[in-house]
PDB file of N, CA and C in Angstrom:
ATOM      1  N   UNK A   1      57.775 101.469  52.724  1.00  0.00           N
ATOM      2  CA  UNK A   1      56.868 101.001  51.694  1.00  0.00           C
ATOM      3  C   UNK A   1      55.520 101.690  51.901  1.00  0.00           C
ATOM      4  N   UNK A   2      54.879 102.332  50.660  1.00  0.00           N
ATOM      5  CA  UNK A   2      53.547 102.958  50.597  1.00  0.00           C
ATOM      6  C   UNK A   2      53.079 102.120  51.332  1.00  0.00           C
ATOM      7  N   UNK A   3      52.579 100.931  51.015  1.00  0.00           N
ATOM      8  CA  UNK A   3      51.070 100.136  51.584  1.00  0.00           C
ATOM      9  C   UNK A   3      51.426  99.416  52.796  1.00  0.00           C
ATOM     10  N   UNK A   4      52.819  99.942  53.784  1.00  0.00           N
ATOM     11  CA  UNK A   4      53.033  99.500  54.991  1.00  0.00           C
ATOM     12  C   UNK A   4      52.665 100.870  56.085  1.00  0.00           C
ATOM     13  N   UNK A   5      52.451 102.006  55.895  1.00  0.00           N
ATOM     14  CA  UNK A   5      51.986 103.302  56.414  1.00  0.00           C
ATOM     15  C   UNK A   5      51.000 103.184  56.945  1.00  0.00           C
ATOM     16  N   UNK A   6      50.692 103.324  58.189  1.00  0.00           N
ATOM     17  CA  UNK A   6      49.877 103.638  58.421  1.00  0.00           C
ATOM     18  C   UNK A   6      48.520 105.200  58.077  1.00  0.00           C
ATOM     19  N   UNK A   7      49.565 105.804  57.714  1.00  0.00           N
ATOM     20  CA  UNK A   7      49.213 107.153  57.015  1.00  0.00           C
ATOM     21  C   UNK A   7      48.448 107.147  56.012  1.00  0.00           C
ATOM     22  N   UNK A   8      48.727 105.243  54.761  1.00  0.00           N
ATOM     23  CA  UNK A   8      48.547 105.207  53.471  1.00  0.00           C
ATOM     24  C   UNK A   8      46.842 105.417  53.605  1.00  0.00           C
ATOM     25  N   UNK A   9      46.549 105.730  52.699  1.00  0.00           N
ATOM     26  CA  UNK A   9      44.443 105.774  52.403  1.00  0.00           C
ATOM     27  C   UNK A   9      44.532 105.264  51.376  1.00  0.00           C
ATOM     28  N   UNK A  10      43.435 104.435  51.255  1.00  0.00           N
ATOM     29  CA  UNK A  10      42.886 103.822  50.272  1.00  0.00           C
ATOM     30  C   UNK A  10      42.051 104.484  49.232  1.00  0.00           C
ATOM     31  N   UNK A  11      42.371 104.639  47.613  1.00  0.00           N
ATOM     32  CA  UNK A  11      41.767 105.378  46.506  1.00  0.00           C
ATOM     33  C   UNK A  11      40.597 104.503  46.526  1.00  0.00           C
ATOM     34  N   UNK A  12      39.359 104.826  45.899  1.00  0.00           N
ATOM     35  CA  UNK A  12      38.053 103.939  45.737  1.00  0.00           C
ATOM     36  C   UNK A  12      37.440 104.849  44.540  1.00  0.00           C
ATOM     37  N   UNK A  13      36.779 104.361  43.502  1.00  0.00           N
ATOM     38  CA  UNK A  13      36.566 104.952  42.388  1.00  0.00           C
ATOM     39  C   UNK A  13      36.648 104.567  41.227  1.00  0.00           C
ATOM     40  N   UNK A  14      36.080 105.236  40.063  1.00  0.00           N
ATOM     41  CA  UNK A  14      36.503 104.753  38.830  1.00  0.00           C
ATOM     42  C   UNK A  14      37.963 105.558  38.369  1.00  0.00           C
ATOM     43  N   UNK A  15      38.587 105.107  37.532  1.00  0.00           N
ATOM     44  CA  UNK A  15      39.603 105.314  36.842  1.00  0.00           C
ATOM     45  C   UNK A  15      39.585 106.113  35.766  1.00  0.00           C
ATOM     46  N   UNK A  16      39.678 107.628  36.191  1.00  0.00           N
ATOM     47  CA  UNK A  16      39.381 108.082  34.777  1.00  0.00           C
ATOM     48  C   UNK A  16      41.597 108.650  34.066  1.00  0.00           C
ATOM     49  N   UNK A  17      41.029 108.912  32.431  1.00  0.00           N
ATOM     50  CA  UNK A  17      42.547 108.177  32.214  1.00  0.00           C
ATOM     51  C   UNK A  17      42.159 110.218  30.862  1.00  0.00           C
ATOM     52  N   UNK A  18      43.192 110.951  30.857  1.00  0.00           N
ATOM     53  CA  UNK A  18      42.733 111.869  30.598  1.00  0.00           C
ATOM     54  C   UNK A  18      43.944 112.100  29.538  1.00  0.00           C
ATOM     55  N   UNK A  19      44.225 112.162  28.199  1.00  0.00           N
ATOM     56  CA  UNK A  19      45.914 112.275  27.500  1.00  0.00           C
ATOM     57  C   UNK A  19      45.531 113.280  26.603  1.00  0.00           C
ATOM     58  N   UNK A  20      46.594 114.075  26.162  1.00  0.00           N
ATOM     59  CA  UNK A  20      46.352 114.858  25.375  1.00  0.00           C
ATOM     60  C   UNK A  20      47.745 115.076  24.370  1.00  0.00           C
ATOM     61  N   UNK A  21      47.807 114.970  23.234  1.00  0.00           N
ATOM     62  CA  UNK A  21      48.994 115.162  22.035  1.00  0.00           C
ATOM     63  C   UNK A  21      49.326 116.560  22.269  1.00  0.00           C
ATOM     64  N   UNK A  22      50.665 116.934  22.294  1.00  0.00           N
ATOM     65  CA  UNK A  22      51.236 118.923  22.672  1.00  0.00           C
ATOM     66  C   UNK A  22      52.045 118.726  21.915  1.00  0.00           C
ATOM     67  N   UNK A  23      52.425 119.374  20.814  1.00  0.00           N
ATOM     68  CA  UNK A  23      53.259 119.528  19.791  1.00  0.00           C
ATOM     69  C   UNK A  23      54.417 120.868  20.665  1.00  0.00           C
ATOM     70  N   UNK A  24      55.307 120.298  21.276  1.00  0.00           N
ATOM     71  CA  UNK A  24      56.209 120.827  21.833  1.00  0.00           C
ATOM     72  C   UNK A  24      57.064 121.489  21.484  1.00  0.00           C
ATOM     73  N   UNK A  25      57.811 121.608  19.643  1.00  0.00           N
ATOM     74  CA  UNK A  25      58.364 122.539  19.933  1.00  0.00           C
ATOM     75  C   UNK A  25      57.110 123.544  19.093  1.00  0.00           C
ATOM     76  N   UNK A  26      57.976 125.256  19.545  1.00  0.00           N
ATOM     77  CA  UNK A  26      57.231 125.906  19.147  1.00  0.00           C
ATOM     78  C   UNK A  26      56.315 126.408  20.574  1.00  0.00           C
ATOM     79  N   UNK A  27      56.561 125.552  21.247  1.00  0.00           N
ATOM     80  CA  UNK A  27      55.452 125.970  22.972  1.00  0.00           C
ATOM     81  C   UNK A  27      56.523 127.337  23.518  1.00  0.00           C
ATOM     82  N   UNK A  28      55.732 127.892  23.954  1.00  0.00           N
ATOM     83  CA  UNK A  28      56.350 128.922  24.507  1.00  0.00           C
ATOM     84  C   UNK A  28      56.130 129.405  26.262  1.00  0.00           C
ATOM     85  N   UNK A  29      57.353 129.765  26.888  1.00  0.00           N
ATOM     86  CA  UNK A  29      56.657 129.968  28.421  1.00  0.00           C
ATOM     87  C   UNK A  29      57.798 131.056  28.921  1.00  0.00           C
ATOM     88  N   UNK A  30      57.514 131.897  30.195  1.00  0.00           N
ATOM     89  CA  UNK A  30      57.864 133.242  30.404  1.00  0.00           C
ATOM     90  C   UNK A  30      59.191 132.545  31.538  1.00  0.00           C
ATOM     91  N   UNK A  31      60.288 133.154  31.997  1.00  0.00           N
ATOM     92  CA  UNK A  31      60.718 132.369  33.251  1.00  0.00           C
ATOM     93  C   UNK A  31      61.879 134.167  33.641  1.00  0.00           C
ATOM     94  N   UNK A  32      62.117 133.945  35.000  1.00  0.00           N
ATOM     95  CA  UNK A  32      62.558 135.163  35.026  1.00  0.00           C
ATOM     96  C   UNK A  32      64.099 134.659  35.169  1.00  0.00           C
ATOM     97  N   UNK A  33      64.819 135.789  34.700  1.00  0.00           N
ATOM     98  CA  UNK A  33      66.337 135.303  34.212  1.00  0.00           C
ATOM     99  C   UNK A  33      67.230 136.253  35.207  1.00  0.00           C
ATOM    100  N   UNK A  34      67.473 135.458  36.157  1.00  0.00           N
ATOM    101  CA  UNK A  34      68.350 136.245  37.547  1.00  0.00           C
ATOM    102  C   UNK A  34      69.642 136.496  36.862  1.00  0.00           C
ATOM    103  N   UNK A  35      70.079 136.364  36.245  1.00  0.00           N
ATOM    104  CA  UNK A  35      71.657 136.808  35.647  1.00  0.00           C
ATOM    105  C   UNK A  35      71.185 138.201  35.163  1.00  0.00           C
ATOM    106  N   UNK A  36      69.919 138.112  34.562  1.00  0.00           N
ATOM    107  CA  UNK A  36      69.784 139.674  33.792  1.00  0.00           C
ATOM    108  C   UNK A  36      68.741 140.213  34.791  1.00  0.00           C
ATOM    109  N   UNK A  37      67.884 139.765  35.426  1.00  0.00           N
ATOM    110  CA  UNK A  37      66.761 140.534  36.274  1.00  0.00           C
ATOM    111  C   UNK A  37      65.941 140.940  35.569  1.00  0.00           C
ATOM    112  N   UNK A  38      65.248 139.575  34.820  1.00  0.00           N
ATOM    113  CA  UNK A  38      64.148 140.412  34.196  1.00  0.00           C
ATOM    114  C   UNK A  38      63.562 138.745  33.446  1.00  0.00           C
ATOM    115  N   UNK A  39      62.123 139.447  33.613  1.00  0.00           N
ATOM    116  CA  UNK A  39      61.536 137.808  32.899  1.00  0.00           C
ATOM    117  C   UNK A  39      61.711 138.001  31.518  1.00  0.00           C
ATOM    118  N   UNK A  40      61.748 137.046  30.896  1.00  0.00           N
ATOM    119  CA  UNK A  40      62.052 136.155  29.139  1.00  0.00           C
ATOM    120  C   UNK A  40      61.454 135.290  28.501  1.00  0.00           C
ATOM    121  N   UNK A  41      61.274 135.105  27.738  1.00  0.00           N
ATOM    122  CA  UNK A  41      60.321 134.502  26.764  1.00  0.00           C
ATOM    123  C   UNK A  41      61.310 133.553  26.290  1.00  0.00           C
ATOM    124  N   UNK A  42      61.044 132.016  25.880  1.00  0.00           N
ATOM    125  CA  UNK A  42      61.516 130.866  25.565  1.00  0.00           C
ATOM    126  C   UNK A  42      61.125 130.165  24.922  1.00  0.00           C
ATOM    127  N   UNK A  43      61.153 129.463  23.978  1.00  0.00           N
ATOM    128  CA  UNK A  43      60.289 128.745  22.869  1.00  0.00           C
ATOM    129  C   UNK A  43      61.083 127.110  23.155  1.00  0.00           C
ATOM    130  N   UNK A  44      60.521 126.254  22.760  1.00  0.00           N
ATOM    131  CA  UNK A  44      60.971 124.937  22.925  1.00  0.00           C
ATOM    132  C   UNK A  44      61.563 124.382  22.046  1.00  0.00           C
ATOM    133  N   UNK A  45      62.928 123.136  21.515  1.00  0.00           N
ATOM    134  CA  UNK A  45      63.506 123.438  20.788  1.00  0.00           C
ATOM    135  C   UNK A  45      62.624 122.284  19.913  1.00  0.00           C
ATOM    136  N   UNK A  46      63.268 121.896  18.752  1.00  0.00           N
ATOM    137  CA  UNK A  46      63.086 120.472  18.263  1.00  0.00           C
ATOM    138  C   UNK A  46      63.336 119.625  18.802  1.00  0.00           C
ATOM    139  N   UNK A  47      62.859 118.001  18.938  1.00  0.00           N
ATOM    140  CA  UNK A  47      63.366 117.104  19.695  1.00  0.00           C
ATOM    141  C   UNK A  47      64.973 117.060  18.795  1.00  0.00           C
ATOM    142  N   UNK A  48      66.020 116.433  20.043  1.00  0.00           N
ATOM    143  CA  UNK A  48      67.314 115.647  19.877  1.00  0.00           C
ATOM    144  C   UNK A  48      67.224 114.791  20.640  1.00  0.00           C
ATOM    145  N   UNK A  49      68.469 113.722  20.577  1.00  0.00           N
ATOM    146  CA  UNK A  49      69.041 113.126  21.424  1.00  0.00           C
ATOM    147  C   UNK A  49      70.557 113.243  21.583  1.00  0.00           C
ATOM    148  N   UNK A  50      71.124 113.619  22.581  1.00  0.00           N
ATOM    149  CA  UNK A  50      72.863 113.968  22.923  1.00  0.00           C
ATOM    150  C   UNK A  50      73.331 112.779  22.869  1.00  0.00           C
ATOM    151  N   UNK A  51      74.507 113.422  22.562  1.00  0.00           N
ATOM    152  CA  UNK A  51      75.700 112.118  23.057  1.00  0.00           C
ATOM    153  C   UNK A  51      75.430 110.994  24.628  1.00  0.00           C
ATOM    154  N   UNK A  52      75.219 112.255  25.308  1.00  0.00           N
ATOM    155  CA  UNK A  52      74.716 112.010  26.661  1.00  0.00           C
ATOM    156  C   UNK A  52      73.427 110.366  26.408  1.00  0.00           C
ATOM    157  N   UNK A  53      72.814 110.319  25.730  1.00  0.00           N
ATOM    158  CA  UNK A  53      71.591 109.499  25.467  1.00  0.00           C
ATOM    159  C   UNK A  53      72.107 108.150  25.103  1.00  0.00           C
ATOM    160  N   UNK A  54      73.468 108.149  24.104  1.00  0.00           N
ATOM    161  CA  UNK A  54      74.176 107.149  23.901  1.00  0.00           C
ATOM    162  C   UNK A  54      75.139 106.681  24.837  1.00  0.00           C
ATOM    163  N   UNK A  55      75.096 107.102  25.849  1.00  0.00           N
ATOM    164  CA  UNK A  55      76.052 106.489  27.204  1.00  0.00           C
ATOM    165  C   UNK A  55      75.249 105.506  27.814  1.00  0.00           C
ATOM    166  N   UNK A  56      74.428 105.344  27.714  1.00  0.00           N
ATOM    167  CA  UNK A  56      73.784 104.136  28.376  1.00  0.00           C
ATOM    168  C   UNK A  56      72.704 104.488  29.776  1.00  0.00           C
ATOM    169  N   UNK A  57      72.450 103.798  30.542  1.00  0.00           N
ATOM    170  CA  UNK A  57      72.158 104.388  31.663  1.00  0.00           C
ATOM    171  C   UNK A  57      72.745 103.689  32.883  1.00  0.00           C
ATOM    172  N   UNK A  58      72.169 104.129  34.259  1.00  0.00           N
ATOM    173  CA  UNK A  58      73.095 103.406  35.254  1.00  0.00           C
ATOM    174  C   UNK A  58      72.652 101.929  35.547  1.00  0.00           C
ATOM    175  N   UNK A  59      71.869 101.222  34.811  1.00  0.00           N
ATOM    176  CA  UNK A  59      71.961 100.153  34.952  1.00  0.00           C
ATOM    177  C   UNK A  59      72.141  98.787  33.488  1.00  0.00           C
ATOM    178  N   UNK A  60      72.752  99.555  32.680  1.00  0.00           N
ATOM    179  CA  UNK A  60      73.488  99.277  31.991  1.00  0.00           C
ATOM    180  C   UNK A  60      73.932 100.268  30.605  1.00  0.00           C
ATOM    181  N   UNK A  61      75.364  99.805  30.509  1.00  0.00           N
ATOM    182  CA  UNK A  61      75.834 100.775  29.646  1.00  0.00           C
ATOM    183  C   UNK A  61      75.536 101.011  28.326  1.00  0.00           C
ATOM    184  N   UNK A  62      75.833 102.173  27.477  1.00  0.00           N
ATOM    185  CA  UNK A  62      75.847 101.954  25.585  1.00  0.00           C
ATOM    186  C   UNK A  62      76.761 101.267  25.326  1.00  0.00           C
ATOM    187  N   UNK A  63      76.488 101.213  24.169  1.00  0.00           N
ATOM    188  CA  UNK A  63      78.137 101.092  23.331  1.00  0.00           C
ATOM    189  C   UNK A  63      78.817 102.182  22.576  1.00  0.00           C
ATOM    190  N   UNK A  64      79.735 101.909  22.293  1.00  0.00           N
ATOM    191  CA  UNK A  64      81.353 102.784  22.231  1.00  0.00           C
ATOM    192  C   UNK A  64      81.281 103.648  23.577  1.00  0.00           C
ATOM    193  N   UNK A  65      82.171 104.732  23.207  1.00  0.00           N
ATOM    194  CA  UNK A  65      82.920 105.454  23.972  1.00  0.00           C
ATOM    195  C   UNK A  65      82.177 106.782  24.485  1.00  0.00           C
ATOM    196  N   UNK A  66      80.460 106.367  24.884  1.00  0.00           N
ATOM    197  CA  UNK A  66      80.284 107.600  25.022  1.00  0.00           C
ATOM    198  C   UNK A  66      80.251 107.989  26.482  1.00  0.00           C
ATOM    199  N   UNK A  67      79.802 109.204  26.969  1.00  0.00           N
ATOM    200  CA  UNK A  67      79.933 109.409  28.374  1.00  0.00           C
ATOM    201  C   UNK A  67      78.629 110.101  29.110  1.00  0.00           C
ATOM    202  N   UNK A  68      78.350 110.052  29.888  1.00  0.00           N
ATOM    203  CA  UNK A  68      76.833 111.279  30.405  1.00  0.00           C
ATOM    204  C   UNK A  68      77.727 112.677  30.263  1.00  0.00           C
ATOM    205  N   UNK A  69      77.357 113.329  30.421  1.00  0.00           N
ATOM    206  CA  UNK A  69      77.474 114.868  30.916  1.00  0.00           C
ATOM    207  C   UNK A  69      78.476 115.027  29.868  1.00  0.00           C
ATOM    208  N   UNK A  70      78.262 114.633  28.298  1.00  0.00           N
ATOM    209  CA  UNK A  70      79.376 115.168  27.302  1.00  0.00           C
ATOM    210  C   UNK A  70      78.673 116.422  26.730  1.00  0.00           C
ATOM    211  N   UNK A  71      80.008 117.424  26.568  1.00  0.00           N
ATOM    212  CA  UNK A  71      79.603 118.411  26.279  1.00  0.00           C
ATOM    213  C   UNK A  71      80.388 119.056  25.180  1.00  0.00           C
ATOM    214  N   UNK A  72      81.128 118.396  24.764  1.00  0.00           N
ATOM    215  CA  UNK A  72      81.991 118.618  23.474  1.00  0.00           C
ATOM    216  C   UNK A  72      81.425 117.915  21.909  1.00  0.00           C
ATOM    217  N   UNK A  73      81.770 117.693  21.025  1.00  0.00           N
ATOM    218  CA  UNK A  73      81.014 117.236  19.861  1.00  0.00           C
ATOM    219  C   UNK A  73      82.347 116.166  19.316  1.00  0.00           C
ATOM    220  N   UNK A  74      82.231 115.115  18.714  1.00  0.00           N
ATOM    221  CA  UNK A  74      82.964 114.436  17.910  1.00  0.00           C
ATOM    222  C   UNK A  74      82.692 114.218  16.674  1.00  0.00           C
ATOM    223  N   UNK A  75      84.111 114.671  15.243  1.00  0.00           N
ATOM    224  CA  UNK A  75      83.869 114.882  14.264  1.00  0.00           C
ATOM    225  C   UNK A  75      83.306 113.878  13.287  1.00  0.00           C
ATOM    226  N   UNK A  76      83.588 112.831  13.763  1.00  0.00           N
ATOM    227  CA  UNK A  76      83.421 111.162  13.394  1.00  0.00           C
ATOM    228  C   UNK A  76      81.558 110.999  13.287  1.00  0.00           C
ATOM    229  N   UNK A  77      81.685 111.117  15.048  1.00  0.00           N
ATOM    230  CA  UNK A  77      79.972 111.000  15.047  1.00  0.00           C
ATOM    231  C   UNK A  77      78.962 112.175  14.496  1.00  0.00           C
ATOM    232  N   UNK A  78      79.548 113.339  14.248  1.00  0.00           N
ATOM    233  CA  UNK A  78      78.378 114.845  13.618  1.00  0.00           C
ATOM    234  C   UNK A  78      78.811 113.656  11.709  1.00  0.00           C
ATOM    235  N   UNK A  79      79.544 113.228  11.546  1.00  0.00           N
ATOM    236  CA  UNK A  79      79.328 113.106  10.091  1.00  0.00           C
ATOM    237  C   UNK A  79      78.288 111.215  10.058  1.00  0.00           C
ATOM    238  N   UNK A  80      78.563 110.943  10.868  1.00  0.00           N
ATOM    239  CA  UNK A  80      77.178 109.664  11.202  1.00  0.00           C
ATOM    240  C   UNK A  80      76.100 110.408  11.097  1.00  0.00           C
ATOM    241  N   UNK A  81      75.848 111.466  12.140  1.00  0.00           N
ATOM    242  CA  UNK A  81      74.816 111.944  12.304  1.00  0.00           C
ATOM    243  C   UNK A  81      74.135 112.770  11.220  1.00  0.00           C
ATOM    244  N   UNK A  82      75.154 113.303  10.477  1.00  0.00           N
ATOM    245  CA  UNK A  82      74.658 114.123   9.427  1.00  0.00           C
ATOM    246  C   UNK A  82      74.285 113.799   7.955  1.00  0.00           C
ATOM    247  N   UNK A  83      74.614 112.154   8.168  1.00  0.00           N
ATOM    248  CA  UNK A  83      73.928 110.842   7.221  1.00  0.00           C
ATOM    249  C   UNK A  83      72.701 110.771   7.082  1.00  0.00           C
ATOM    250  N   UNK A  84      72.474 110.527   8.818  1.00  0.00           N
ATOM    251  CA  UNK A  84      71.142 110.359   9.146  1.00  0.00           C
ATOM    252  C   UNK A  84      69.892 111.663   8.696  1.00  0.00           C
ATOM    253  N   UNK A  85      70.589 112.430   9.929  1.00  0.00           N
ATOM    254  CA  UNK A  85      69.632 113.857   9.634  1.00  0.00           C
ATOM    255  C   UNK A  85      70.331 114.879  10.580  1.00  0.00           C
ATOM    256  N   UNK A  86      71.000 115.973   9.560  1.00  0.00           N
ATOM    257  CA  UNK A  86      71.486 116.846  10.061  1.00  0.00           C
ATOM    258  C   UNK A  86      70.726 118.097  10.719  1.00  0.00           C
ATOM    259  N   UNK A  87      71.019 118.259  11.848  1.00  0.00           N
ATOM    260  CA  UNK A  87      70.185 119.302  12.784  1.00  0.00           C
ATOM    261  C   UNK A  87      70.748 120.462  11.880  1.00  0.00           C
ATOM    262  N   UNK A  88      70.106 121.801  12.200  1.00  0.00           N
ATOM    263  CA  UNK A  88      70.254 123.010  11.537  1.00  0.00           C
ATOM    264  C   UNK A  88      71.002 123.753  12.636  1.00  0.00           C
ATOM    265  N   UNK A  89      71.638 124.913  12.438  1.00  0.00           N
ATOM    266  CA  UNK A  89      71.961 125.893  13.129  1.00  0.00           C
ATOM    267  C   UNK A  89      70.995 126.163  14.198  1.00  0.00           C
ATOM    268  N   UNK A  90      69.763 126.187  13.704  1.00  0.00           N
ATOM    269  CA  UNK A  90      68.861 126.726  15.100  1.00  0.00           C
ATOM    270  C   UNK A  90      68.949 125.387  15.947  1.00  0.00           C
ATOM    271  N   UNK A  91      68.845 124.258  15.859  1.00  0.00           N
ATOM    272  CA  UNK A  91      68.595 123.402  16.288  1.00  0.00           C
ATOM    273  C   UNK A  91      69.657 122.752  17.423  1.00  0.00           C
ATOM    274  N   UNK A  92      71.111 123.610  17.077  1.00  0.00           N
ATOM    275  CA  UNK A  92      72.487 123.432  17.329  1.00  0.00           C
ATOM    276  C   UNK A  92      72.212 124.185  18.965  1.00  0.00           C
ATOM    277  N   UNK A  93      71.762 125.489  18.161  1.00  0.00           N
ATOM    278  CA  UNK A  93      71.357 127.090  18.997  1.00  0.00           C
ATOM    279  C   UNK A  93      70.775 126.766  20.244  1.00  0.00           C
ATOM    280  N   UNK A  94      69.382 126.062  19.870  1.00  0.00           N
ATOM    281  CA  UNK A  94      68.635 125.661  20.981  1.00  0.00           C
ATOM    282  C   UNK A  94      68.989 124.938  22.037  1.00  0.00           C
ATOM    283  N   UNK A  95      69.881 123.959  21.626  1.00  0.00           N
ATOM    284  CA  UNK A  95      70.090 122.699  22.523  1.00  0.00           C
ATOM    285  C   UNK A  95      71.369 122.717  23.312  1.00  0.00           C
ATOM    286  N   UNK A  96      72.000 124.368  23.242  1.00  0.00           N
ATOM    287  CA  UNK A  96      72.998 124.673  24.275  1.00  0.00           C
ATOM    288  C   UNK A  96      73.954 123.561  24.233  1.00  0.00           C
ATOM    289  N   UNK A  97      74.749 123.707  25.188  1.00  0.00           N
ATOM    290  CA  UNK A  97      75.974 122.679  25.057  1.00  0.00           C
ATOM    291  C   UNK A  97      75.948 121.067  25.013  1.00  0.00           C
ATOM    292  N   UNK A  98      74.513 120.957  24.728  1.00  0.00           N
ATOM    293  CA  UNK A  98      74.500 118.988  24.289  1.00  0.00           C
ATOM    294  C   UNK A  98      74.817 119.259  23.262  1.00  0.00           C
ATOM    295  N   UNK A  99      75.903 118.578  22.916  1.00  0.00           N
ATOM    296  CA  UNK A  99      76.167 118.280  21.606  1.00  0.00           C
ATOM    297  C   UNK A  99      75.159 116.715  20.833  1.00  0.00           C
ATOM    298  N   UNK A 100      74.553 117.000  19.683  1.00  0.00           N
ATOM    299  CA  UNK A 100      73.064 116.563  18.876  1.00  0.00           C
ATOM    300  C   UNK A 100      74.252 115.364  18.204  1.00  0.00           C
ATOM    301  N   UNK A 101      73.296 114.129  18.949  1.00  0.00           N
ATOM    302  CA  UNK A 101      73.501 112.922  18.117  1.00  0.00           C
ATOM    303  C   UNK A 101      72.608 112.558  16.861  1.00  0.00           C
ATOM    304  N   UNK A 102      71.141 112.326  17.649  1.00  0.00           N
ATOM    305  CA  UNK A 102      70.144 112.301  16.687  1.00  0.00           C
ATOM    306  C   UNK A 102      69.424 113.338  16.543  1.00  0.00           C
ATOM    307  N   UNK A 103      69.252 114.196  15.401  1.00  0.00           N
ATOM    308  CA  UNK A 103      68.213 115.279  15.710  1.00  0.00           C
ATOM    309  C   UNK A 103      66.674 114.959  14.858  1.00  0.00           C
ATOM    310  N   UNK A 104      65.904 113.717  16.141  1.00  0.00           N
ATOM    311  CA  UNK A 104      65.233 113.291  15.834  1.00  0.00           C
ATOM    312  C   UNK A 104      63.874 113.874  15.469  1.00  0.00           C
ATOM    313  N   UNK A 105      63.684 115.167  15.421  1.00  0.00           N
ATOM    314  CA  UNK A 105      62.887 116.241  14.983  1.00  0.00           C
ATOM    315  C   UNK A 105      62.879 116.401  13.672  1.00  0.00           C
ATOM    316  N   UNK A 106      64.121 115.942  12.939  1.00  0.00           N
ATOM    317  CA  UNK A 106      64.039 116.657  11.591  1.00  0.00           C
ATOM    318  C   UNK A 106      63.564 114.952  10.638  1.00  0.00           C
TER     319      UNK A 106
END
């Protein structure tokens, strides 16, 4: 426990509280790509939420049948989803093998 340490120090001060709004996608940042050996440029996608998001978490579950680490798509749920708000091709593009429950961006 922190405040059983002898190590712990005591903060003393005012509280300063500092936030700032970042319109995320569209951010861009460099990262170097060891498969190719060479740095790359990356843009951020639209927000989603995966299937993965509808599994629940580990201290309690979703409902239906979903799972963490899904990486396949179900035809049932893309036509729920595409009620709601259908992600675009880029949006598909970006978000690599999560398959897009909500693509709460659009």
């Amino acid at each position: 426990n922190v405040w059983k340490r002898a190590t712990s120090v005591e903060i003393k001060g005012p509280v300063r509280v500092v936030h700032r709004y970042v319109d995320m996608p569209g951010q861009r940042a460099e990262y170097y790509n060891e498969t190719l050996g060479r740095m790359e440029e990356v843009e951020a996608c639209q927000p989603a939420m995966g299937y993965s998001f509808a599994a629940g978490t580990t201290d309690g579950p979703g409902s239906f049948a979903f799972e963490q680490g899904t990486t396949t798509s179900n035809p049932v749920w893309n036509a729920v989803r595409n009620f709601v708000a259908a992600p675009t091709q880029d949006d598909i593009k970006c978000h690599g093998a999560k398959p897009i429950l909500l693509a709460t961006g659009r």
